[in-house]
Structures are given as C-alpha cells and as structure tokens.
C-alpha atoms as a PDB file:
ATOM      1  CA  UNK A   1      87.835  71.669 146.367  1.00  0.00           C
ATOM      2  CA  UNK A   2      86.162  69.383 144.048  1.00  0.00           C
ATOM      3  CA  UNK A   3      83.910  71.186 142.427  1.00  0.00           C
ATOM      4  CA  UNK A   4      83.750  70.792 139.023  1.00  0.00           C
ATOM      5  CA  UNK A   5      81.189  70.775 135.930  1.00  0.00           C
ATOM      6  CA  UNK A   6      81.250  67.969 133.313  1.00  0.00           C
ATOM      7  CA  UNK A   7      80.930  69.143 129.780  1.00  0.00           C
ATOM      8  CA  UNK A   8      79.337  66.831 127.167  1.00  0.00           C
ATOM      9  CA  UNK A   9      81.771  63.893 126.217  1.00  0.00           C
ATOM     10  CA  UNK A  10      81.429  59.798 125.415  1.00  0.00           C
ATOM     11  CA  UNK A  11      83.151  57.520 127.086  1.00  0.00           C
ATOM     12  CA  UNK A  12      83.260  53.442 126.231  1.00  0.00           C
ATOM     13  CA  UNK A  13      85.376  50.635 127.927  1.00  0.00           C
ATOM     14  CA  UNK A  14      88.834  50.463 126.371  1.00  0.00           C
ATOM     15  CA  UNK A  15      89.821  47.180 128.099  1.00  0.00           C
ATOM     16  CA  UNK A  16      89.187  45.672 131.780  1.00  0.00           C
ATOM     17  CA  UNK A  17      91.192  48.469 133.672  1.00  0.00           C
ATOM     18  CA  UNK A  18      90.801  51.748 131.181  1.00  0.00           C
ATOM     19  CA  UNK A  19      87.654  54.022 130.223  1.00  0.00           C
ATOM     20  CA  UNK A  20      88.329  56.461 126.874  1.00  0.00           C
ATOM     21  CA  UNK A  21      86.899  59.516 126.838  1.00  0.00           C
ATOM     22  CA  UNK A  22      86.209  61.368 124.116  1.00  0.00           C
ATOM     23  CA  UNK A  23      84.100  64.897 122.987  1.00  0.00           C
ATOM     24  CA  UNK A  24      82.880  66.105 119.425  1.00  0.00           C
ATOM     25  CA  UNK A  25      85.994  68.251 119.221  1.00  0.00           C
ATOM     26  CA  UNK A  26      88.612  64.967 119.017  1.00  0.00           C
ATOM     27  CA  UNK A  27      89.785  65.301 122.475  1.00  0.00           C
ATOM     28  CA  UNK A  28      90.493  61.885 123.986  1.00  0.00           C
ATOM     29  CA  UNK A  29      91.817  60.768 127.606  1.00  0.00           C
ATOM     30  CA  UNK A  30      92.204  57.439 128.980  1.00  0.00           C
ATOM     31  CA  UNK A  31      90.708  56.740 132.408  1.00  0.00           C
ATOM     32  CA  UNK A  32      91.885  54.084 135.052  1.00  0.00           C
ATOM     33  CA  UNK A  33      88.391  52.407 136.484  1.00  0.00           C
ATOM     34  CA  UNK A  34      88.908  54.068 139.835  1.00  0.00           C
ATOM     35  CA  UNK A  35      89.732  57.479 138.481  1.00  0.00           C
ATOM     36  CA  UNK A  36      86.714  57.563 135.859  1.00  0.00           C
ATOM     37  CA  UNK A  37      84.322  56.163 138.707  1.00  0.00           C
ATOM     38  CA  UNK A  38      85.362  59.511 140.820  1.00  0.00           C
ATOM     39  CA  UNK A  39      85.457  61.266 137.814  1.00  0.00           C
ATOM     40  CA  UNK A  40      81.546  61.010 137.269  1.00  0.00           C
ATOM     41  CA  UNK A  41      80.853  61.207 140.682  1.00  0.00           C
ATOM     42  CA  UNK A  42      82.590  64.911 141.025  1.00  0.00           C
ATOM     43  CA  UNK A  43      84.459  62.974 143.270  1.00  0.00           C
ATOM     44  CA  UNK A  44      88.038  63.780 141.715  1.00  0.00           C
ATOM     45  CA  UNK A  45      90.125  66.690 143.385  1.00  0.00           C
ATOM     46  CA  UNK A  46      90.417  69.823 140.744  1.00  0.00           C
ATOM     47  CA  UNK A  47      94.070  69.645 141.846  1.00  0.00           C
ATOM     48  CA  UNK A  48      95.070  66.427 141.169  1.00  0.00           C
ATOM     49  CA  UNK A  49      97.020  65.444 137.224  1.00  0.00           C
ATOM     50  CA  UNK A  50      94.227  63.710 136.521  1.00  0.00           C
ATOM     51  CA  UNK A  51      91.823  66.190 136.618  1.00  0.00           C
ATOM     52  CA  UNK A  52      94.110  68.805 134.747  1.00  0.00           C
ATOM     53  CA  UNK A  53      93.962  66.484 132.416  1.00  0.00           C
ATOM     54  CA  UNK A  54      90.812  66.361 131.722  1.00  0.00           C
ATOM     55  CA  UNK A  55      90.238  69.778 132.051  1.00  0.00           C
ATOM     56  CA  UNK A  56      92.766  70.401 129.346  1.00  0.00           C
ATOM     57  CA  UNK A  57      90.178  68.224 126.708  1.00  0.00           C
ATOM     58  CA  UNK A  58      87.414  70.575 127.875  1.00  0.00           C
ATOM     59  CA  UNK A  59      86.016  67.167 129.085  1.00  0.00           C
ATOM     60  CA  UNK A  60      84.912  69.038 132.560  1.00  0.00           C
ATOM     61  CA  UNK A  61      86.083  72.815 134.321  1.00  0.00           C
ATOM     62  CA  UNK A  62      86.300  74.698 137.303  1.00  0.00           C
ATOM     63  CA  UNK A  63      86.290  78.052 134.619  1.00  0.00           C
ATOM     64  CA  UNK A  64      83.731  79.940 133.252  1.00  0.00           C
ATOM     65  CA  UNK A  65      81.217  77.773 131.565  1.00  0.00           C
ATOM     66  CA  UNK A  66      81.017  80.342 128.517  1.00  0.00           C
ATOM     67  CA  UNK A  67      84.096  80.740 128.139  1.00  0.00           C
ATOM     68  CA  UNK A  68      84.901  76.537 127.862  1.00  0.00           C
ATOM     69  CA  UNK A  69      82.143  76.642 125.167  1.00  0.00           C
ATOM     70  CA  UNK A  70      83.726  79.499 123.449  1.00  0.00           C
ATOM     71  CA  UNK A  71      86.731  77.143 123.036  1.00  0.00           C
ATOM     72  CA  UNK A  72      84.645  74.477 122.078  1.00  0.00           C
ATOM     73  CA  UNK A  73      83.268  75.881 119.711  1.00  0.00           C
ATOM     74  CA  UNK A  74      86.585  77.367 118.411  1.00  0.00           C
ATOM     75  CA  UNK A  75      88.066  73.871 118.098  1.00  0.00           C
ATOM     76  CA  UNK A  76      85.143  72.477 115.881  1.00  0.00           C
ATOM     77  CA  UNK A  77      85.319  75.458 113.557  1.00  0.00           C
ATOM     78  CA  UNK A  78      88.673  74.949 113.061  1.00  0.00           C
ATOM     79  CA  UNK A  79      88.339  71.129 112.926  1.00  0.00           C
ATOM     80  CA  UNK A  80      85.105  71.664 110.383  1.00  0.00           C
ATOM     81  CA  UNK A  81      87.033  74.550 108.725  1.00  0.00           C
ATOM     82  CA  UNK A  82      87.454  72.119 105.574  1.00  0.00           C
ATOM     83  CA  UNK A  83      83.579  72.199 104.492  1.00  0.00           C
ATOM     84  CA  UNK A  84      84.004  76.421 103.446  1.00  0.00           C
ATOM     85  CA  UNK A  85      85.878  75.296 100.970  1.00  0.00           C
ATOM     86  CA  UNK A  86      84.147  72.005  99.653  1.00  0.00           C
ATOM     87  CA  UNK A  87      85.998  69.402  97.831  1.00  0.00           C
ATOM     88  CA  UNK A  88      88.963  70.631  95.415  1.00  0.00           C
ATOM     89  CA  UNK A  89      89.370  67.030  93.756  1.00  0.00           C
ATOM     90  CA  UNK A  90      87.070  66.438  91.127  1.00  0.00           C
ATOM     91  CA  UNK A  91      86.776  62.623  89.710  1.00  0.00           C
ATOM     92  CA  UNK A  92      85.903  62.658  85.674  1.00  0.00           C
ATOM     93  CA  UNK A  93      85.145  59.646  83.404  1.00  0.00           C
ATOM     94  CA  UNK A  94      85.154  60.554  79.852  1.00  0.00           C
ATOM     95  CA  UNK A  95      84.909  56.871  78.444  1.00  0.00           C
ATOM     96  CA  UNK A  96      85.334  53.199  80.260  1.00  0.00           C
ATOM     97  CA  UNK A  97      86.731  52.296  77.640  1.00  0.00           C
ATOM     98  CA  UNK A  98      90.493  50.147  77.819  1.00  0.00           C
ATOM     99  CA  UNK A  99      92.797  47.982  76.641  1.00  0.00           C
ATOM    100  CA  UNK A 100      93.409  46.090  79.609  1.00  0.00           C
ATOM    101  CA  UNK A 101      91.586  43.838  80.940  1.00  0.00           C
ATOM    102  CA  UNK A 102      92.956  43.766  84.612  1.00  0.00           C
ATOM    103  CA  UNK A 103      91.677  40.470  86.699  1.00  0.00           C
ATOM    104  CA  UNK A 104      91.247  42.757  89.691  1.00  0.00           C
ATOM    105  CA  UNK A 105      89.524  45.633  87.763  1.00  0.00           C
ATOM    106  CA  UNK A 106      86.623  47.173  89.766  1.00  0.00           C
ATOM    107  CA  UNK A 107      84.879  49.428  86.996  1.00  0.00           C
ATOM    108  CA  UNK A 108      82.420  47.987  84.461  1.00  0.00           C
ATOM    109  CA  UNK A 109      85.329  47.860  81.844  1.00  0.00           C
ATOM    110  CA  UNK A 110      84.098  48.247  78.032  1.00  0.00           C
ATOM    111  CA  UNK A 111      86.000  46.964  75.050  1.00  0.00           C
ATOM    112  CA  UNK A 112      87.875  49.254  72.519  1.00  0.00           C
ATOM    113  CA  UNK A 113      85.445  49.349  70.033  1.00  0.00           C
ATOM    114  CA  UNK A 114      82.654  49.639  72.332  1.00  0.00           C
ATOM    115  CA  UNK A 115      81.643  53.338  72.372  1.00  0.00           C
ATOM    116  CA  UNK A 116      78.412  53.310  74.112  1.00  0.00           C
ATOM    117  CA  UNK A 117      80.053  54.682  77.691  1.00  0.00           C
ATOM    118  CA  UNK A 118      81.949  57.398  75.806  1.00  0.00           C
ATOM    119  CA  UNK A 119      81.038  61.043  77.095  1.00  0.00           C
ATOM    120  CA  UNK A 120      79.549  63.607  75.274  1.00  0.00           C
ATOM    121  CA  UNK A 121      80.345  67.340  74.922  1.00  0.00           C
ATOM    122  CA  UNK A 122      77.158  68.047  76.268  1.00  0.00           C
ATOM    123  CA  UNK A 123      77.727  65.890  79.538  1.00  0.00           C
ATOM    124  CA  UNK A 124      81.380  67.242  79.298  1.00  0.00           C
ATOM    125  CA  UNK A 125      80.588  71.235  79.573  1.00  0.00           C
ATOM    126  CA  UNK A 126      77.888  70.987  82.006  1.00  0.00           C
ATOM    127  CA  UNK A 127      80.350  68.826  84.384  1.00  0.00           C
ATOM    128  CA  UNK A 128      83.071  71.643  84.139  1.00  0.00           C
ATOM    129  CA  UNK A 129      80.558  73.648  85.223  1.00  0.00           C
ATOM    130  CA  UNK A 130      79.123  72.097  88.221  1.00  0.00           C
ATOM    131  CA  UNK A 131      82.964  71.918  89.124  1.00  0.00           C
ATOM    132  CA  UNK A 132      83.457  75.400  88.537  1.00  0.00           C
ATOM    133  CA  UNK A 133      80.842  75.721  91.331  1.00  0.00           C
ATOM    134  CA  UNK A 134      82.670  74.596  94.106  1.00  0.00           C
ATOM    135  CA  UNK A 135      83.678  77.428  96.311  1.00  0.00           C
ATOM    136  CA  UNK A 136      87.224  76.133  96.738  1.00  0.00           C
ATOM    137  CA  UNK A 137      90.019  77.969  95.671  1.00  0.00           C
ATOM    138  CA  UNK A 138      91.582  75.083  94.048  1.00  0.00           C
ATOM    139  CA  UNK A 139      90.807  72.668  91.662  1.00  0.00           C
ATOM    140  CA  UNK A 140      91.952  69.505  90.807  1.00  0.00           C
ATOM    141  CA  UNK A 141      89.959  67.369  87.857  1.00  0.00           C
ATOM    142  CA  UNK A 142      91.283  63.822  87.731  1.00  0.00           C
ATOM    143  CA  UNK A 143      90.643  61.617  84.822  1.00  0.00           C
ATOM    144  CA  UNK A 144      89.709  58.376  85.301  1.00  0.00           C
ATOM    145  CA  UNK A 145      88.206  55.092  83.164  1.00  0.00           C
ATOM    146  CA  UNK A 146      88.503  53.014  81.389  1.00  0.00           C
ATOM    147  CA  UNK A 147      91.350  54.519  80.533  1.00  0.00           C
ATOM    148  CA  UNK A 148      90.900  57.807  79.606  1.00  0.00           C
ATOM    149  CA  UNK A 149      93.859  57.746  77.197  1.00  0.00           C
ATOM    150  CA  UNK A 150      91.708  55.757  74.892  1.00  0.00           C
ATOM    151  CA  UNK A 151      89.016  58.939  74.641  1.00  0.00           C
ATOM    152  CA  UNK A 152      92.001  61.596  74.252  1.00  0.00           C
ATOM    153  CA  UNK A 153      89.964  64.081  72.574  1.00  0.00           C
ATOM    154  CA  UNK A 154      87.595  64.149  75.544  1.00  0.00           C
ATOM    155  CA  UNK A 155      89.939  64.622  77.813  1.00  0.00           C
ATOM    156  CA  UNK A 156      91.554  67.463  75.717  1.00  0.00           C
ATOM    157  CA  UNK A 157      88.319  69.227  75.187  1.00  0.00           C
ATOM    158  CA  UNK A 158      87.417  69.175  79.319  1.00  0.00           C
ATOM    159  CA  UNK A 159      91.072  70.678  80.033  1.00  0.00           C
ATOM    160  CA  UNK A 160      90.291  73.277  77.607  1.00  0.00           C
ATOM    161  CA  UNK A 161      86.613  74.386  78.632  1.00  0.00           C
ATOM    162  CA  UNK A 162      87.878  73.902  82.008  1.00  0.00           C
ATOM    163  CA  UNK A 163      91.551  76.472  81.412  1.00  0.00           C
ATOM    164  CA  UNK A 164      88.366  78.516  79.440  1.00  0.00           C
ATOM    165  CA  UNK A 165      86.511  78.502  82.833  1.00  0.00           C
ATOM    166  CA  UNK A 166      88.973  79.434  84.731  1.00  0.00           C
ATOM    167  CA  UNK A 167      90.057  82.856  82.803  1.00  0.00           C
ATOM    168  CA  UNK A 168      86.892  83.834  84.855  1.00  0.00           C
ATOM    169  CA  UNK A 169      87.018  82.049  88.176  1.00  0.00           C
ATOM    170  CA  UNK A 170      90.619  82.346  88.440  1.00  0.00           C
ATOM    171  CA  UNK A 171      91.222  79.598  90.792  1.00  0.00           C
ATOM    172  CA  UNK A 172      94.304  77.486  91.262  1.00  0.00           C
ATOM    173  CA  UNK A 173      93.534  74.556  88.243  1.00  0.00           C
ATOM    174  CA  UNK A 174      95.226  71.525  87.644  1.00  0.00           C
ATOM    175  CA  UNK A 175      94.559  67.904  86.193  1.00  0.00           C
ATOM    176  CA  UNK A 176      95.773  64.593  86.529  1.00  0.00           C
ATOM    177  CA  UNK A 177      95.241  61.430  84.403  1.00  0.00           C
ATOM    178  CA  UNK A 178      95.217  57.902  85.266  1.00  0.00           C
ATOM    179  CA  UNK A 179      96.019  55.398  82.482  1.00  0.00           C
ATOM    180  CA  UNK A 180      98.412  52.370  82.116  1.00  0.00           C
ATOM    181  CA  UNK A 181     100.521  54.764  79.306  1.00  0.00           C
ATOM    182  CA  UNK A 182     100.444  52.034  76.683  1.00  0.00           C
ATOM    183  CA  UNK A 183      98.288  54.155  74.611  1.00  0.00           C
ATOM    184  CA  UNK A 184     100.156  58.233  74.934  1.00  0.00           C
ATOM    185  CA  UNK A 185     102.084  58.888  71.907  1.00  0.00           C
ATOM    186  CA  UNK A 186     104.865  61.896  71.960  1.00  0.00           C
ATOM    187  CA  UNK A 187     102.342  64.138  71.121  1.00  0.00           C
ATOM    188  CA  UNK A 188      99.597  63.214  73.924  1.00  0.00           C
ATOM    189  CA  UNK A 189     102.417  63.754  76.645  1.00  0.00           C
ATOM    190  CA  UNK A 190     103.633  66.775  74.925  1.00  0.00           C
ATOM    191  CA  UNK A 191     100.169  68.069  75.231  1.00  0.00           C
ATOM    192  CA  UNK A 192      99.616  66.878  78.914  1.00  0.00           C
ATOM    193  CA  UNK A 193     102.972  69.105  79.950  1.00  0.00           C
ATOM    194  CA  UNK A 194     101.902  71.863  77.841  1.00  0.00           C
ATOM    195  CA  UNK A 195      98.643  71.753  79.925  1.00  0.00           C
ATOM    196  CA  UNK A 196     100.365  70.903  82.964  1.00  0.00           C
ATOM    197  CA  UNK A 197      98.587  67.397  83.196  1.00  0.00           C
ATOM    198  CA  UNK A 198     100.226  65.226  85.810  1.00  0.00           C
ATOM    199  CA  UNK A 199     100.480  61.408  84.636  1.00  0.00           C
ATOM    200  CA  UNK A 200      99.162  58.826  87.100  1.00  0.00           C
ATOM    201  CA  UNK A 201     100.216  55.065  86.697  1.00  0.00           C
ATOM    202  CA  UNK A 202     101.365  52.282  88.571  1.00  0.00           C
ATOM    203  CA  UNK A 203     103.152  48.839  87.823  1.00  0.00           C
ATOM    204  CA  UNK A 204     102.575  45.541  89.434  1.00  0.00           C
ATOM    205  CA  UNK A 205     105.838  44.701  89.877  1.00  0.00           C
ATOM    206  CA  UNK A 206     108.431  42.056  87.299  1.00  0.00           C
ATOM    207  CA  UNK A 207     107.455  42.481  83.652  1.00  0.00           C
ATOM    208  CA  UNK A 208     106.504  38.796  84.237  1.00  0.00           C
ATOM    209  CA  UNK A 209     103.379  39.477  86.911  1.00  0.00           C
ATOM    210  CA  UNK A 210     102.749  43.050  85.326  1.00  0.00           C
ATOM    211  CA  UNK A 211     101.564  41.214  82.049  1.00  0.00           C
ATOM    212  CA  UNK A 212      99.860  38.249  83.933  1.00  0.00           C
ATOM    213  CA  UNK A 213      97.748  40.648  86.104  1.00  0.00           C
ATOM    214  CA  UNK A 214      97.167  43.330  83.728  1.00  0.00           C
ATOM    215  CA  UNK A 215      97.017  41.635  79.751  1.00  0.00           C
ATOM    216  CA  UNK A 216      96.439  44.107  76.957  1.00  0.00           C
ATOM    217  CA  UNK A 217      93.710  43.308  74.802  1.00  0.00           C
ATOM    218  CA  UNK A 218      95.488  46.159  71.806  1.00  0.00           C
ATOM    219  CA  UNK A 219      97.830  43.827  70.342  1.00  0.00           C
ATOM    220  CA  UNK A 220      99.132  47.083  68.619  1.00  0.00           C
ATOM    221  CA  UNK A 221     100.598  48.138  71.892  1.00  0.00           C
ATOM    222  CA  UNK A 222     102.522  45.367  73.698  1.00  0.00           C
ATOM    223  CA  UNK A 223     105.274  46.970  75.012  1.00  0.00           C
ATOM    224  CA  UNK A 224     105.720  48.026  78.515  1.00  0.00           C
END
C-alpha cells in the first residue's frame, strides 16, 4: 500500500513545525514534521491527501517512472522555453552625456560639453548588428544615458540602421527612450512618433522636490 518512489526534490526547514519541498521544475509543498518524517521513510500511505499531494508535484509516484520524467521534463521545457528566443530588450547608450545632475544618479554622468563618452557610428552599426542576432522574434532597443536626448543624432541614426536591418530580418521592432524631456523640441517628438519611439520619463513628485532632486545644469532649459 505504501509503496512509492521519491523523485529528486530539496527540501529545507520552513519554521519549527513545516518542511518545504521543492524540485527543479517550481513545484513546492509544505510538509508538517510528522508527515515529511514518513514521507522519507516510504512510510506515508499512497492513499492518503498528503501523498496525492505530493504526487501531484512529481515530488514521488506510484506510476511509471518514465512516464513522471516525461512530465518532468515537459514542465522544464516549458518553464526554460524563454532561452529559444533570447532576450528581446536591448539596452543602448549613445552618449552619458546630461543636463541633470540627479543626487541619486547611478551612471558616471558627463557634462554637456564633455564629448568623450559620445558613441560612434562605427560602435553604433556593429551594435545593431549584434542585436539583429538575437533569435527572438521581437525587438525592443531602449535608449539610455546620460540622456540620450542630448546625442539626438545618434539615436536617430541607430533607429534608422536598425528599421534598415529589419527590411531583412523582419522581426517585430520597436524603441523606447529614456530622458527627463527638457531637451525634445517639436521636431524630436515628431520624429520619435514618426518612428514609433515610445518616450520614457518619470517625475519626482511637487515641482518643488522635482527641481531639488533633479537640478538642470542647461540654464537654457528650465522649465518643467
């Protein structure tokens, strides 16, 4: 009646009364002390809730052994099934340049005038490329600084050779770019919807803690 086989599985103390069990699939059971002691002693009956229970993780089975592992091994393809397709979200930094000067920023920030982080075309084709490679059937390519509003002309010339790209790999392309807007004139944003160029920003909240957390150093663009 209580024969059973235990499939591969870890198990750690939850608290002073509960075992949790777990398997590389991302099943998980919690197990009273008394039921997780009979548990690994085959000691539990095949009939009993508990053991259904268990049985229904793939955690142990009265079945077939092949076919448990053929399950198994159904649920971690599906649970890998993500890696085929690689990333779809590609990060870009065409300059670290900005005009801000955030007190929490977490990028080495470079002045305005300071072009010595500034991509090249060079370093901007051969990264559309390498994105190109991913075997996803969608791409994202997110701009990020600096602000990358500050090196526009970057950021139009990667949408472009990437839209050139893609007349070839015909994958599902789109782009985002994160800036504080102070910079995007009518004609930038008319050019981001044109190229269907979602605009990512955030505030900090009042005008008054906005402006104390995040001070412009372009005194040619103060408003917000």
């Amino acid at each position: 009646m209580n024969k059973y086989q235990i499939l591969p599985f870890r198990f750690a103390r939850f608290n002073d009364s509960e075992y949790l069990l777990t398997n590389d699939v991302g099943e998980y059971i919690f197990l009273c002390n008394e039921d997780f002691e009979k548990f690994i002693n085959k000691e539990l009956n095949v009939k009993s809730t508990v053991f259904q229970d268990i049985a229904s993780k793939q955690i142990a089975t009265t079945d077939k052994m092949e076919d448990v592992v053929n399950m198994l091994a159904t649920k971690f393809r599906t649970k890998k099934s993500i890696l085929r397709d690689f990333t779809s979200l590609h990060m870009v930094v065409p300059t670290l340049r900005c005009n801000s000067s955030c007190i929490y920023c977490q990028v080495a920030r470079k002045n305005m005038d300071d072009h010595e982080a500034d991509m090249t075309k060079k370093t901007a084709k051969n990264v559309v490329k390498t994105i190109f490679e991913s075997p996803s059937p969608c791409i994202k390519i997110e701009f990020q600084g600096g602000d990358p509003s500050t090196y526009f002309e970057m950021v139009k010339y990667i949408i472009e050779e990437a839209e050139w790209q893609n007349l070839f790999k015909k994958k599902d392309l789109g782009f985002v770019i994160c800036t504080n807007v102070t910079l995007l004139t009518p004609e930038m944003v008319k050019y981001l919807k044109k190229h269907k160029c979602d605009i990512s920003t955030s505030l900090d909240g009042p005008k008054e803690l906005h402006n104390t957390n995040r001070p412009l150093q372009d005194t040619t663009h103060t408003s917000r």
